[in-house]
N, C-alpha and C. Protein backbone atom coordinates (compact mmCIF):
# COMPACT_ATOMS: atom_id res chain seq x y z
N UNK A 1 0.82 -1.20 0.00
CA UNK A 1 0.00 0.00 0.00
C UNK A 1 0.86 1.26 0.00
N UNK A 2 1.97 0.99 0.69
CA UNK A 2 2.96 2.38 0.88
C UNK A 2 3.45 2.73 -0.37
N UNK A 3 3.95 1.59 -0.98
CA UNK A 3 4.55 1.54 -2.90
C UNK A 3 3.55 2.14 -3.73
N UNK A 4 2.78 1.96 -3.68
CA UNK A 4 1.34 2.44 -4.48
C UNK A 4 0.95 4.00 -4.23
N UNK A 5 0.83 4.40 -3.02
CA UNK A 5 0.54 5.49 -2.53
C UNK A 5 1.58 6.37 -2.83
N UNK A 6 2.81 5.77 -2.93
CA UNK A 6 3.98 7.02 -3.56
C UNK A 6 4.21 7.12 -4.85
N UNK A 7 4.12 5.89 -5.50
CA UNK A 7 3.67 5.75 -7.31
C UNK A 7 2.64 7.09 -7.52
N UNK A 8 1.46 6.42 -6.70
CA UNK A 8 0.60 8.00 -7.10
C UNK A 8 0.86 9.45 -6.71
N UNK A 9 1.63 8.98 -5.66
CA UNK A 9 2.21 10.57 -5.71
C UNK A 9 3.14 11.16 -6.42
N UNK A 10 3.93 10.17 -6.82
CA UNK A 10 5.02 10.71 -8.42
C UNK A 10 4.25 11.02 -9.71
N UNK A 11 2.96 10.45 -9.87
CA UNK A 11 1.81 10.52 -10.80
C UNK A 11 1.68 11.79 -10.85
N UNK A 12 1.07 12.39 -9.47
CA UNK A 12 0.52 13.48 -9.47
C UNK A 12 1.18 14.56 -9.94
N UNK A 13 2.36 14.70 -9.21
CA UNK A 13 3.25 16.34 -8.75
C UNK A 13 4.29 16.11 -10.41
N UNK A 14 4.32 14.75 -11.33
CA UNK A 14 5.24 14.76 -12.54
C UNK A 14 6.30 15.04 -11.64
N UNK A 15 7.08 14.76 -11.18
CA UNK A 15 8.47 14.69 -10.56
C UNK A 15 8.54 16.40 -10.57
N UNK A 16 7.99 17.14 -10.49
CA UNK A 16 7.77 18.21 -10.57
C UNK A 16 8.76 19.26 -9.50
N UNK A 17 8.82 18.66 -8.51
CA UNK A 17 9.30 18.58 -6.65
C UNK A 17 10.19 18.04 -6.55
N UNK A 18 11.24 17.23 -7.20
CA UNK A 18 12.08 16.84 -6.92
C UNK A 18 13.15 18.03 -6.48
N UNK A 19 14.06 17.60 -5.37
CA UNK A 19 15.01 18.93 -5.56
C UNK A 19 16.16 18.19 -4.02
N UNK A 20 17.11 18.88 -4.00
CA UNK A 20 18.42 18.87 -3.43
C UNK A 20 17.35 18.27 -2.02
N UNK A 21 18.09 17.65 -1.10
CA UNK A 21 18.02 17.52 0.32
C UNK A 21 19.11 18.44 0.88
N UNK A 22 18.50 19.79 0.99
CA UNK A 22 19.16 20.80 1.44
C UNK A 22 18.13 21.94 2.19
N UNK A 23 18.87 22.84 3.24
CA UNK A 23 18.03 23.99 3.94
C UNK A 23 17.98 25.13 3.31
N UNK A 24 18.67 24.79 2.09
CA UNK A 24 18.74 26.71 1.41
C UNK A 24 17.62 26.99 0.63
N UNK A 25 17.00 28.23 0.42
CA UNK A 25 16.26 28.48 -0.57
C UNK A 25 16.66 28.40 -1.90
N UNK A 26 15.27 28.55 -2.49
CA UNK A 26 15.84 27.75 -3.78
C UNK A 26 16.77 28.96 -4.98
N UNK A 27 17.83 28.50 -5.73
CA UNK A 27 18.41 29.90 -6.25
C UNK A 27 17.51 30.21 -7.53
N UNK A 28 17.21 29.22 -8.20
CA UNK A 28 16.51 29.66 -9.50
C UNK A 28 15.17 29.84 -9.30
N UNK A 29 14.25 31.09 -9.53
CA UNK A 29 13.28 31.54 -9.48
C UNK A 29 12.24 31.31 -10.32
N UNK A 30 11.42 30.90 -10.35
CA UNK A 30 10.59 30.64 -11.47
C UNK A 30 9.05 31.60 -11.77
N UNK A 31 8.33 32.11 -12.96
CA UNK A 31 7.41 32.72 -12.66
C UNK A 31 6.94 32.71 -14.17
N UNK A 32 5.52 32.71 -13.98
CA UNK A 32 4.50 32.47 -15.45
C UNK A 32 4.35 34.09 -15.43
N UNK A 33 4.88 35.00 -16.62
CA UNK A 33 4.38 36.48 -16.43
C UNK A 33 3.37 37.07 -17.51
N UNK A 34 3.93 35.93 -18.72
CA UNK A 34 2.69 36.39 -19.41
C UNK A 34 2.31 37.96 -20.09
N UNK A 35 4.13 38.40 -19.89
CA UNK A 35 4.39 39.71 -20.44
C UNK A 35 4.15 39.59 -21.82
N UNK A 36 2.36 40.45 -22.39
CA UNK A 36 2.86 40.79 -23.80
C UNK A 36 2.97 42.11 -24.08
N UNK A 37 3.90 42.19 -25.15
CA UNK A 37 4.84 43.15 -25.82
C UNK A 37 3.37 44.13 -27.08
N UNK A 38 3.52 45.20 -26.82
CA UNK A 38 2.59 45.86 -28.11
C UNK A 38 3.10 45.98 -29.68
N UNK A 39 3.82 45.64 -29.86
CA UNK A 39 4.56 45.37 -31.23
C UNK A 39 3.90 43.88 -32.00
N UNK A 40 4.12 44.34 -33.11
CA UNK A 40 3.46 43.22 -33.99
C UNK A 40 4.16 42.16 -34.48
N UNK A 41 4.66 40.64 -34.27
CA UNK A 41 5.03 39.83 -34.80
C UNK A 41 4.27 38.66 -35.52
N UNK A 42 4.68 38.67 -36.39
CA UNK A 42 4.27 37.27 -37.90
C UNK A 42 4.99 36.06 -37.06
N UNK A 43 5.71 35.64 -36.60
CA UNK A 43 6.43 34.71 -36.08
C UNK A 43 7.71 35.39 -35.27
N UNK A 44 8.27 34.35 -34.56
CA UNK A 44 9.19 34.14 -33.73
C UNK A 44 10.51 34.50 -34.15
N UNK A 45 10.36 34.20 -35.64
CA UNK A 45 11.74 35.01 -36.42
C UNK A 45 11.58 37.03 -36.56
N UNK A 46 10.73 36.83 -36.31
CA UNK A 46 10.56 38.58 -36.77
C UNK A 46 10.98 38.89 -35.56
N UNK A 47 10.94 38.97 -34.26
CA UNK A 47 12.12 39.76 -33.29
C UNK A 47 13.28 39.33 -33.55
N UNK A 48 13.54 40.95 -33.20
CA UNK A 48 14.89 41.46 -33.11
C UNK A 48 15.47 41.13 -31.92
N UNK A 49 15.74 40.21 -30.91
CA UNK A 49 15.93 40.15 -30.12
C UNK A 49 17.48 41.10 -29.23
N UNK A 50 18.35 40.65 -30.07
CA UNK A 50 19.77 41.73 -29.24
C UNK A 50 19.12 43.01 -29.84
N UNK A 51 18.10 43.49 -30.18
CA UNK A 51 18.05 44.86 -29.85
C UNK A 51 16.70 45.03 -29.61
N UNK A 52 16.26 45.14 -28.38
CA UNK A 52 15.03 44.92 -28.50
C UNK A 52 14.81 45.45 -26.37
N UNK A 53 13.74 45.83 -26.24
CA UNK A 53 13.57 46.21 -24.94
C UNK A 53 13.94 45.13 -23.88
N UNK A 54 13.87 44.83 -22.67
CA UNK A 54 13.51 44.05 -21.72
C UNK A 54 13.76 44.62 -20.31
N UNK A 55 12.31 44.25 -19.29
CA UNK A 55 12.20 44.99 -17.82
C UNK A 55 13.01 43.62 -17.05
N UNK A 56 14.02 44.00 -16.16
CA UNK A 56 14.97 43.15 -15.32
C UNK A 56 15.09 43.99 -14.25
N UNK A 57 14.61 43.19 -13.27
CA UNK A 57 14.97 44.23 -11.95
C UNK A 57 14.40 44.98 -12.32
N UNK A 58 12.96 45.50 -11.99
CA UNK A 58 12.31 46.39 -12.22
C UNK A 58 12.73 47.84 -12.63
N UNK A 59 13.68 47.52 -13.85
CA UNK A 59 14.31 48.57 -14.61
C UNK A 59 14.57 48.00 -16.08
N UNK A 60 14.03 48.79 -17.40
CA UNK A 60 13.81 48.59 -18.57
C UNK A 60 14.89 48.89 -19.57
N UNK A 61 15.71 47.77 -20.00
CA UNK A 61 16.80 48.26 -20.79
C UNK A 61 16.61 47.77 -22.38
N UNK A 62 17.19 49.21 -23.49
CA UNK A 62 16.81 48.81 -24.33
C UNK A 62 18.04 48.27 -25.24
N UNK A 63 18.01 47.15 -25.56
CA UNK A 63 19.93 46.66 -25.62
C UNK A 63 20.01 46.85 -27.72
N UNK A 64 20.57 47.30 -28.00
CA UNK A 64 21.71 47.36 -28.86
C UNK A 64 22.73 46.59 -29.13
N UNK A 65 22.72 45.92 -30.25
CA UNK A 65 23.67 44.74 -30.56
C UNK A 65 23.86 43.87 -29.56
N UNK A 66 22.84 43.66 -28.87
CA UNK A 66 22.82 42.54 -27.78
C UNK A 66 23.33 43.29 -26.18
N UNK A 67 23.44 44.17 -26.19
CA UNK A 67 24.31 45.31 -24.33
C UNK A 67 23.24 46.08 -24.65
N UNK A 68 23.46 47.02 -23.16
CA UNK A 68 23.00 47.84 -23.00
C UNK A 68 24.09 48.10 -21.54
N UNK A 69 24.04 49.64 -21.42
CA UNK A 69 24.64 50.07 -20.22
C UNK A 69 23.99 50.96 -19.71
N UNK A 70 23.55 51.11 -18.67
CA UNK A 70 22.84 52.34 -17.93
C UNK A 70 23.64 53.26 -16.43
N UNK A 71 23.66 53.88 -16.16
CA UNK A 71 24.02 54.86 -15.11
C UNK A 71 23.05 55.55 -14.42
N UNK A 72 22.66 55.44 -13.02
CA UNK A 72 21.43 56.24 -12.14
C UNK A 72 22.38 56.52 -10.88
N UNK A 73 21.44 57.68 -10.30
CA UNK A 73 21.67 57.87 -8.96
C UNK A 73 21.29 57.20 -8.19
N UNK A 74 21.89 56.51 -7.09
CA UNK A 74 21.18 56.12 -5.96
C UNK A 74 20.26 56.89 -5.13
N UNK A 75 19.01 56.35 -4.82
CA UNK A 75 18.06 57.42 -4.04
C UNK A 75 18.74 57.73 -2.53
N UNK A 76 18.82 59.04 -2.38
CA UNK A 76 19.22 59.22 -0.83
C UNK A 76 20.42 59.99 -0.97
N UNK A 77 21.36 59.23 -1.88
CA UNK A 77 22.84 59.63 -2.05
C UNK A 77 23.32 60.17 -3.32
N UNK A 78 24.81 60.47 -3.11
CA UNK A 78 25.53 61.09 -4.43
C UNK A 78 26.05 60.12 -5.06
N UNK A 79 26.36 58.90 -5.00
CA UNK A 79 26.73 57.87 -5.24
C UNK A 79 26.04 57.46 -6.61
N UNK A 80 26.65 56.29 -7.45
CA UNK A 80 25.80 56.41 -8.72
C UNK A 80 26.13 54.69 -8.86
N UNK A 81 25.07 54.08 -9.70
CA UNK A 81 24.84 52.69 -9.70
C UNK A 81 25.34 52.79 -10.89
N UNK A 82 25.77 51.58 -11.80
CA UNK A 82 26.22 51.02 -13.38
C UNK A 82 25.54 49.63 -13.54
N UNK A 83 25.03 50.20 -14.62
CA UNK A 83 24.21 48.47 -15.26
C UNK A 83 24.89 48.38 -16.38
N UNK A 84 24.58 47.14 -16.55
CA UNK A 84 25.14 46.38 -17.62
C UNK A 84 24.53 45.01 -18.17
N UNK A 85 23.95 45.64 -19.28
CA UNK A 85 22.93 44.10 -19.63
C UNK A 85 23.39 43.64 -20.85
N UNK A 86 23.88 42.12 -21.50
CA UNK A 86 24.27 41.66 -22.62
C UNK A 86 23.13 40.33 -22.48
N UNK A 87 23.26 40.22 -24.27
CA UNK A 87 22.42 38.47 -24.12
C UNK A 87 24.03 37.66 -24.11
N UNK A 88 23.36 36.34 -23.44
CA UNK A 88 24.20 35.49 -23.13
C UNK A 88 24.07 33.87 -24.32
N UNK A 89 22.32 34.01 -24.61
CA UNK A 89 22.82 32.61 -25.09
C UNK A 89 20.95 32.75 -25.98
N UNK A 90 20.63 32.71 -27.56
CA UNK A 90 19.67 32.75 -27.26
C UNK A 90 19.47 31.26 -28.34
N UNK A 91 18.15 30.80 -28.17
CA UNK A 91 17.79 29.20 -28.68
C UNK A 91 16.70 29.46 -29.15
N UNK A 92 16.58 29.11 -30.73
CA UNK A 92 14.69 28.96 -31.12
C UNK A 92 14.69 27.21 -30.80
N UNK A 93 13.56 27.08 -30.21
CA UNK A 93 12.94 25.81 -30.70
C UNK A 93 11.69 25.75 -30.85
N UNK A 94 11.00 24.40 -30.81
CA UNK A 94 9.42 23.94 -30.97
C UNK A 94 9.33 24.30 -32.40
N UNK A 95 9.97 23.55 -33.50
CA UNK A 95 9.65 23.72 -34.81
C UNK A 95 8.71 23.10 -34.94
N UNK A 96 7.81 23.78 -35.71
CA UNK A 96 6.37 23.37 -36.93
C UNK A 96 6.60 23.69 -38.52
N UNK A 97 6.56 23.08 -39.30
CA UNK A 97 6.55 23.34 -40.66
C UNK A 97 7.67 23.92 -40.59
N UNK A 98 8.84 23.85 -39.99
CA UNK A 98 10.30 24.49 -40.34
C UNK A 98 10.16 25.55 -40.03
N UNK A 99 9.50 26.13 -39.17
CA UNK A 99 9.34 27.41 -38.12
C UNK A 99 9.68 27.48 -36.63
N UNK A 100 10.58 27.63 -36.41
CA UNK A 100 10.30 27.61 -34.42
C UNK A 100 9.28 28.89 -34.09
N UNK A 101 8.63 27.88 -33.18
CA UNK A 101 7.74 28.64 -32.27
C UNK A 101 8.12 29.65 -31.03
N UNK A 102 8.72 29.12 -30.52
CA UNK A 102 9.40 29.49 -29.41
C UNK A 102 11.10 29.85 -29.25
N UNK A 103 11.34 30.91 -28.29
CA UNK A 103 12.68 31.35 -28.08
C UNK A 103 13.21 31.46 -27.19
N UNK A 104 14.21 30.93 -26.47
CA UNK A 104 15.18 31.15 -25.27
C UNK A 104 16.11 31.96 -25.00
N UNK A 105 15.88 33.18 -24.74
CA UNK A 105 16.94 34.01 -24.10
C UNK A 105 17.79 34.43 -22.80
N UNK A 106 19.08 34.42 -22.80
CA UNK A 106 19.76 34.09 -21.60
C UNK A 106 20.25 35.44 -21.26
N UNK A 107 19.46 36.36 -20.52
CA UNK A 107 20.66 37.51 -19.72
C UNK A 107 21.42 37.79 -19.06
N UNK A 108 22.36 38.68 -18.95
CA UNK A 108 23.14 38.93 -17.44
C UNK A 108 23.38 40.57 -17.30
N UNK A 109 22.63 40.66 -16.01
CA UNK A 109 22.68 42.20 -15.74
C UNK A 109 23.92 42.18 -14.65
N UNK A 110 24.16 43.05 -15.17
CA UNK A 110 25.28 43.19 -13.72
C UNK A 110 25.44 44.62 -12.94
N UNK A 111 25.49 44.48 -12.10
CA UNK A 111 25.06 46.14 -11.13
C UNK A 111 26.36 46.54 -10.49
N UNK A 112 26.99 47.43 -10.09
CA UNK A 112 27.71 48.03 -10.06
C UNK A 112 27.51 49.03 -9.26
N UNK A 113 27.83 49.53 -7.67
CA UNK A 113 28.26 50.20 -6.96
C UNK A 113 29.01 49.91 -5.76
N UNK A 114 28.25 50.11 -4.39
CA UNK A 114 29.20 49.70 -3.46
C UNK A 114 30.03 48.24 -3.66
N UNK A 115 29.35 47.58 -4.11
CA UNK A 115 29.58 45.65 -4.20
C UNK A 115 28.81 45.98 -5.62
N UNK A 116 29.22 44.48 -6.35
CA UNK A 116 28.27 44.13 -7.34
C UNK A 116 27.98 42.77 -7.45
N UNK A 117 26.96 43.04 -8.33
CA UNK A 117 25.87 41.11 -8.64
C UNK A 117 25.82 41.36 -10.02
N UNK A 118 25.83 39.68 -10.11
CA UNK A 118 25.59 39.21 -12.09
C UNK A 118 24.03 38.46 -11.25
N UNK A 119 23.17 38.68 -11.81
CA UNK A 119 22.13 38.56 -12.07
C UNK A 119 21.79 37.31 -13.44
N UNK A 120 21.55 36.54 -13.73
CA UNK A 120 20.83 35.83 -14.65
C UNK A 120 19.11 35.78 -15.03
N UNK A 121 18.96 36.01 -16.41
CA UNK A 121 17.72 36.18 -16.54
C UNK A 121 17.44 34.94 -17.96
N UNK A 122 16.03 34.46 -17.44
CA UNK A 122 16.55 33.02 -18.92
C UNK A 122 14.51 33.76 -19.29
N UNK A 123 14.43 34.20 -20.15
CA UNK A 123 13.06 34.50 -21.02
C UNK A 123 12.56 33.79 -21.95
N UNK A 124 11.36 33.00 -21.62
CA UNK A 124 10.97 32.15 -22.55
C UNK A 124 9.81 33.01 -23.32
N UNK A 125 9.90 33.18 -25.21
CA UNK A 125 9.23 34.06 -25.57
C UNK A 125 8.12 32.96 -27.03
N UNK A 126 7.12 33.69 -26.91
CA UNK A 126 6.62 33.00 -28.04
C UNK A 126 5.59 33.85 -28.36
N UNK A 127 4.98 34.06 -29.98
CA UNK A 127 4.13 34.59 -30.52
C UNK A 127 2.71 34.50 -30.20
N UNK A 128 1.40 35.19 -29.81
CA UNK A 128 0.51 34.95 -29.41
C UNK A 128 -0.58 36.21 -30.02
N UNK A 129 -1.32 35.84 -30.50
CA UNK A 129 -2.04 36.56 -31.20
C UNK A 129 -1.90 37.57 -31.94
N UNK A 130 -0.35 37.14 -32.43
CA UNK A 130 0.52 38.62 -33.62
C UNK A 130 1.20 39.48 -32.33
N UNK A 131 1.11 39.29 -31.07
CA UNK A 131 2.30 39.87 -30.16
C UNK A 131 3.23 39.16 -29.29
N UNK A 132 4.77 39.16 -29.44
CA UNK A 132 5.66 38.64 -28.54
C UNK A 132 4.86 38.46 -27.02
N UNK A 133 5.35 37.43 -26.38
CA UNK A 133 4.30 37.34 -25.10
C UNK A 133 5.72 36.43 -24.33
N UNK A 134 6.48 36.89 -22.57
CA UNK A 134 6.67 36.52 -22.19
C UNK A 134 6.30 35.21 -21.77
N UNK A 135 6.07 33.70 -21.35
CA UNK A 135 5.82 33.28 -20.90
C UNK A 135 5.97 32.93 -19.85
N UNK A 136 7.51 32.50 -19.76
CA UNK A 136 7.88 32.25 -18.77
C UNK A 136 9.39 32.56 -18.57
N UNK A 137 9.65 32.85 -16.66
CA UNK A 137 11.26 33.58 -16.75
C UNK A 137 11.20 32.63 -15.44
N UNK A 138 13.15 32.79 -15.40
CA UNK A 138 13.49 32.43 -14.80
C UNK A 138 14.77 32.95 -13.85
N UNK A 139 14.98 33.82 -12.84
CA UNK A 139 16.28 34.11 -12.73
C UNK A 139 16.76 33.99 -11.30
N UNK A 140 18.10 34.32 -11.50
CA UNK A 140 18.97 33.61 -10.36
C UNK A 140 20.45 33.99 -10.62
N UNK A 141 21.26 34.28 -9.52
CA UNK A 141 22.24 34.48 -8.88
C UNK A 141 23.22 33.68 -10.05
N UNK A 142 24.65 35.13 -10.80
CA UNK A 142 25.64 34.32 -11.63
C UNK A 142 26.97 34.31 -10.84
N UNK A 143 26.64 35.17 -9.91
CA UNK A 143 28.01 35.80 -8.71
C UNK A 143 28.51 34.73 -8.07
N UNK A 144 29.42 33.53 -9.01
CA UNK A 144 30.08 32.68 -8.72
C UNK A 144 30.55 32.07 -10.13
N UNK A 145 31.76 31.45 -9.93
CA UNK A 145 32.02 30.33 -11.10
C UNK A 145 31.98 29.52 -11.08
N UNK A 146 31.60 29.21 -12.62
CA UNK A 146 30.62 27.86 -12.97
C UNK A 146 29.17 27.98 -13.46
N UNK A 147 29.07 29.26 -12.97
CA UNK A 147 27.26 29.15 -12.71
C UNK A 147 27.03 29.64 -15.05
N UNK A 148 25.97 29.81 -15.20
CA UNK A 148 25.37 29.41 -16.32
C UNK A 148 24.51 28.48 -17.21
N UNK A 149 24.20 28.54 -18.11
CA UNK A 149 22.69 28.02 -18.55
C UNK A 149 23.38 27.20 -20.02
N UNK A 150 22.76 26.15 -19.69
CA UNK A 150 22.32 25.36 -21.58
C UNK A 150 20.93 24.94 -22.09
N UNK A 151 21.25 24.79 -23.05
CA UNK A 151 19.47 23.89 -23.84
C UNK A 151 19.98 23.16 -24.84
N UNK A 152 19.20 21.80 -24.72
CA UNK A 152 19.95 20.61 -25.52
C UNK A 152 18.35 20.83 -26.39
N UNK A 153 18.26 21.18 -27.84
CA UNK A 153 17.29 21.19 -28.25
C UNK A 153 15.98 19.41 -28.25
N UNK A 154 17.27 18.65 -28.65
CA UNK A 154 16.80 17.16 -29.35
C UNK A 154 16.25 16.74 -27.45
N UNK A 155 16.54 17.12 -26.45
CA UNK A 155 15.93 16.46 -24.99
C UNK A 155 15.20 17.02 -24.62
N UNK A 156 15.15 18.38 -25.09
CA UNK A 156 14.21 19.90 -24.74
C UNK A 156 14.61 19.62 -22.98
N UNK A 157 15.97 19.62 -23.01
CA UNK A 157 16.56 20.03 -21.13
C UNK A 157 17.18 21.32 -21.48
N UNK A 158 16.49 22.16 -19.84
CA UNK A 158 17.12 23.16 -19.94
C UNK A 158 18.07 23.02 -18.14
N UNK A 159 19.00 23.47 -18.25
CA UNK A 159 20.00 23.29 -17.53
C UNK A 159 20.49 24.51 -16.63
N UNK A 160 20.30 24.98 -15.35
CA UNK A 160 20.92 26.26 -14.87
C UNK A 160 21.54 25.76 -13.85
N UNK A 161 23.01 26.40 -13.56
CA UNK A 161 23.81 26.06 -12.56
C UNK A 161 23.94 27.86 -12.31
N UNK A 162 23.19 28.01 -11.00
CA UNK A 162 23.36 29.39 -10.00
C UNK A 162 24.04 29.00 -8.88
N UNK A 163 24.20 30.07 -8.37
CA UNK A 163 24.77 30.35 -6.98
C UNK A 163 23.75 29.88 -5.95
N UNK A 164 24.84 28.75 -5.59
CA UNK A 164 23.21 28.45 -3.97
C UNK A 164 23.24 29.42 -3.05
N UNK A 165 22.03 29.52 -2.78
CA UNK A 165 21.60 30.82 -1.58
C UNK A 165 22.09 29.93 -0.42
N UNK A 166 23.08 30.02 -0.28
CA UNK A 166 23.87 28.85 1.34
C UNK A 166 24.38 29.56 2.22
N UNK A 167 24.40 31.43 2.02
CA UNK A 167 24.54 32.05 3.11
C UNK A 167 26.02 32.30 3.62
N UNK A 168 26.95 32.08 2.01
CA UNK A 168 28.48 31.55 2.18
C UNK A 168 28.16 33.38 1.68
N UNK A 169 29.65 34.08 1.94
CA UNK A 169 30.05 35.92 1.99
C UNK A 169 29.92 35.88 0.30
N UNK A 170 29.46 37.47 -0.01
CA UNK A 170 29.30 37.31 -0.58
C UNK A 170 30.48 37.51 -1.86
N UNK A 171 31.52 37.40 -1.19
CA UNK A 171 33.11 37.74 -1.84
C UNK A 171 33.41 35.82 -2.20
N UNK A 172 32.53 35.40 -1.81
CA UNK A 172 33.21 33.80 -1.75
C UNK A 172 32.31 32.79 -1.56
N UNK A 173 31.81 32.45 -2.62
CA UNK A 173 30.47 31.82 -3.17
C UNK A 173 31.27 30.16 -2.91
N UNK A 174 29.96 29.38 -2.00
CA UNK A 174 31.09 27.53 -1.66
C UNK A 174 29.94 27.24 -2.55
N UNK A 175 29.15 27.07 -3.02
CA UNK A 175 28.09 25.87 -4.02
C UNK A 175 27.38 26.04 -4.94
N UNK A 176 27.03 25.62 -5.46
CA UNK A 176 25.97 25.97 -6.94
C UNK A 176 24.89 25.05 -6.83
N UNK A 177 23.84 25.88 -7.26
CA UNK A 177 22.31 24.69 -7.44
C UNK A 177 22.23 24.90 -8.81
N UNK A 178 22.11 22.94 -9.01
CA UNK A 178 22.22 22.85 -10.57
C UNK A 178 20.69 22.31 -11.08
N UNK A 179 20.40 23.32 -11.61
CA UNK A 179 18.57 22.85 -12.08
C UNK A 179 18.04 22.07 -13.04
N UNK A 180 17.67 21.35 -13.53
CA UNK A 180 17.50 20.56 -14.63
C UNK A 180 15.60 20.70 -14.92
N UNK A 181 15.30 21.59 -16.10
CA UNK A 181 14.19 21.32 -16.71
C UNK A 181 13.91 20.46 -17.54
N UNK A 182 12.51 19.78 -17.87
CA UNK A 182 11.85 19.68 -19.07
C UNK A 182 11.04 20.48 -19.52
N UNK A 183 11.26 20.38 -21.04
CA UNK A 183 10.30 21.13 -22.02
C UNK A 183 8.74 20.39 -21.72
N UNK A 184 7.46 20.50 -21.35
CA UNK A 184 6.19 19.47 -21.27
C UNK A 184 5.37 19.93 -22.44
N UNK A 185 5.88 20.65 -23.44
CA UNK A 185 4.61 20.96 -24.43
C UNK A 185 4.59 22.84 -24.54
N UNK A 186 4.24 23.30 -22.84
CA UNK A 186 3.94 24.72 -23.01
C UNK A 186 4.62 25.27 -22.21
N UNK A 187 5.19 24.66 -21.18
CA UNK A 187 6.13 25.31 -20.31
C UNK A 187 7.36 24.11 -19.66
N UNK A 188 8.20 24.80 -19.54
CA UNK A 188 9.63 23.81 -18.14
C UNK A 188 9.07 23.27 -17.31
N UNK A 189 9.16 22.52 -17.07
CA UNK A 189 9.10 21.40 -15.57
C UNK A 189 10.49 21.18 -14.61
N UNK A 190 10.39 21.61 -13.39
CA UNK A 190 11.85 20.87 -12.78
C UNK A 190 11.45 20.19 -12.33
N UNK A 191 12.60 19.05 -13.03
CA UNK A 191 12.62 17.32 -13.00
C UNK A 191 13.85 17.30 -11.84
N UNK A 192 15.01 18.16 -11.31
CA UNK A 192 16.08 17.42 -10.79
C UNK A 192 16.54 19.05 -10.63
N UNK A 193 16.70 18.72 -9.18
CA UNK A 193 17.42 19.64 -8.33
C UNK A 193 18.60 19.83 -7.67
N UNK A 194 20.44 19.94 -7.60
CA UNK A 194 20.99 18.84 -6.65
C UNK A 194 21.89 20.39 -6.35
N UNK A 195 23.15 19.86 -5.57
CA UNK A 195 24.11 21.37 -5.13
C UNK A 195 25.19 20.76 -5.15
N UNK A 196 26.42 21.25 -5.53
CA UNK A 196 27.18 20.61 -5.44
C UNK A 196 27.96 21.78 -5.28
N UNK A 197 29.05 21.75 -4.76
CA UNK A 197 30.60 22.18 -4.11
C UNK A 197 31.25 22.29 -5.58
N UNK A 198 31.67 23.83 -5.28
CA UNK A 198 32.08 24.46 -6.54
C UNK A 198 33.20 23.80 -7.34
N UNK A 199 34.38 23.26 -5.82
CA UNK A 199 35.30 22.78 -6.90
C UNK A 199 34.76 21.09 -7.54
N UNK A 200 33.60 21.11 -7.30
CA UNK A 200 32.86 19.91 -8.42
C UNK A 200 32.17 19.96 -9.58
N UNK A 201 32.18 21.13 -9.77
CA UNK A 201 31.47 22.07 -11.16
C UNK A 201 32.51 21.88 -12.16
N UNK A 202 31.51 21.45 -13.34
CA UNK A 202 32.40 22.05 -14.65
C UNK A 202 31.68 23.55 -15.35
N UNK A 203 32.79 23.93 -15.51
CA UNK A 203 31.88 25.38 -16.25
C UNK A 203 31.04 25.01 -17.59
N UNK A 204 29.92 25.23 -18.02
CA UNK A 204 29.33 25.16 -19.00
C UNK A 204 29.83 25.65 -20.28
């Protein structure tokens, strides 16, 4: 009865829940946003993507040949922040009739004042009623090495190795949480969660 009762519970959740036997929160963020864009696209090939808007950190950069750099004041002070946004990695897939449907884009903002953070941003984009439409994002901590993203088209795995939130300084990052999606049709699934000790990382 116990075998059965956990069969159906792997039924239910699709391995969905699997993840590290660990106390840290989780580093990769996940969220359905469902951002659509007011511009008109025929397909998935018609964005421009390295030049093209995107809101990160509730601040809107419009990147140029794939960067963008920005400069603000800090509120309060004289002090001044530096951004820095490039694409990192981008993937069409979900071909139909020799069209991909869908697109994977990999960011990294990086901030710049007292201390700084690399930020990772992974944007899953697809066409929806003639407008680009976020679907789904994902981001998480690059402020370590090793950390970074793949997509194996032919397994539809998507792969992120971030910085584990383990509470190690932030000059000296000890682990990485390595994420493993599936593609299910309309959105990622995490299938496999684990952490491993940096000097056990290969860089991507």
């Amino acid at each position: 009865m116990k075998i059965l009762s956990f069969a159906l519970f792997l039924l239910c959740v699709g391995w969905d829940s699997v993840s590290a036997e660990t106390n840290y929160p989780v580093a990769v963020n996940t969220s359905s946003l469902k951002h659509k864009y007011s511009e008109i696209a025929g397909s998935i090939n018609d964005i421009d993507f390295r030049n093209y808007r995107y809101s990160l950190g509730g601040e809107t950069y419009v990147l140029q040949n794939g960067s963008s750099h920005k400069d603000r004041r800090i509120k309060g002070t004289d002090a001044r922040a530096h951004s820095d946004v490039s694409i990192r990695h981008l993937w069409y897939f979900d071909v139909e009739k020799e069209r991909p449907r869908r697109a994977l884009i990999s960011i990294q903002l990086t901030t710049t004042a007292a201390s700084s953070s690399d930020t990772g941003y992974m944007l899953l984009f697809e066409v929806v009623d003639s407008h680009p439409v976020i679907t789904q994002q994902f981001e998480y901590d690059l402020h370590a090495p090793g950390t970074g993203e793949t997509f194996d088209d032919k397994s539809r795995l998507l792969t992120i190795k971030a910085r584990a939130q383990d509470g190690s300084p932030h000059c000296c990052p000890e682990n990485l949480e390595i994420d493993e999606f599936k593609w299910m049709g309309h959105k990622f699934n995490l299938m496999h969660r684990d952490i491993s000790k940096l000097s056990n990382v290969n860089t991507p």
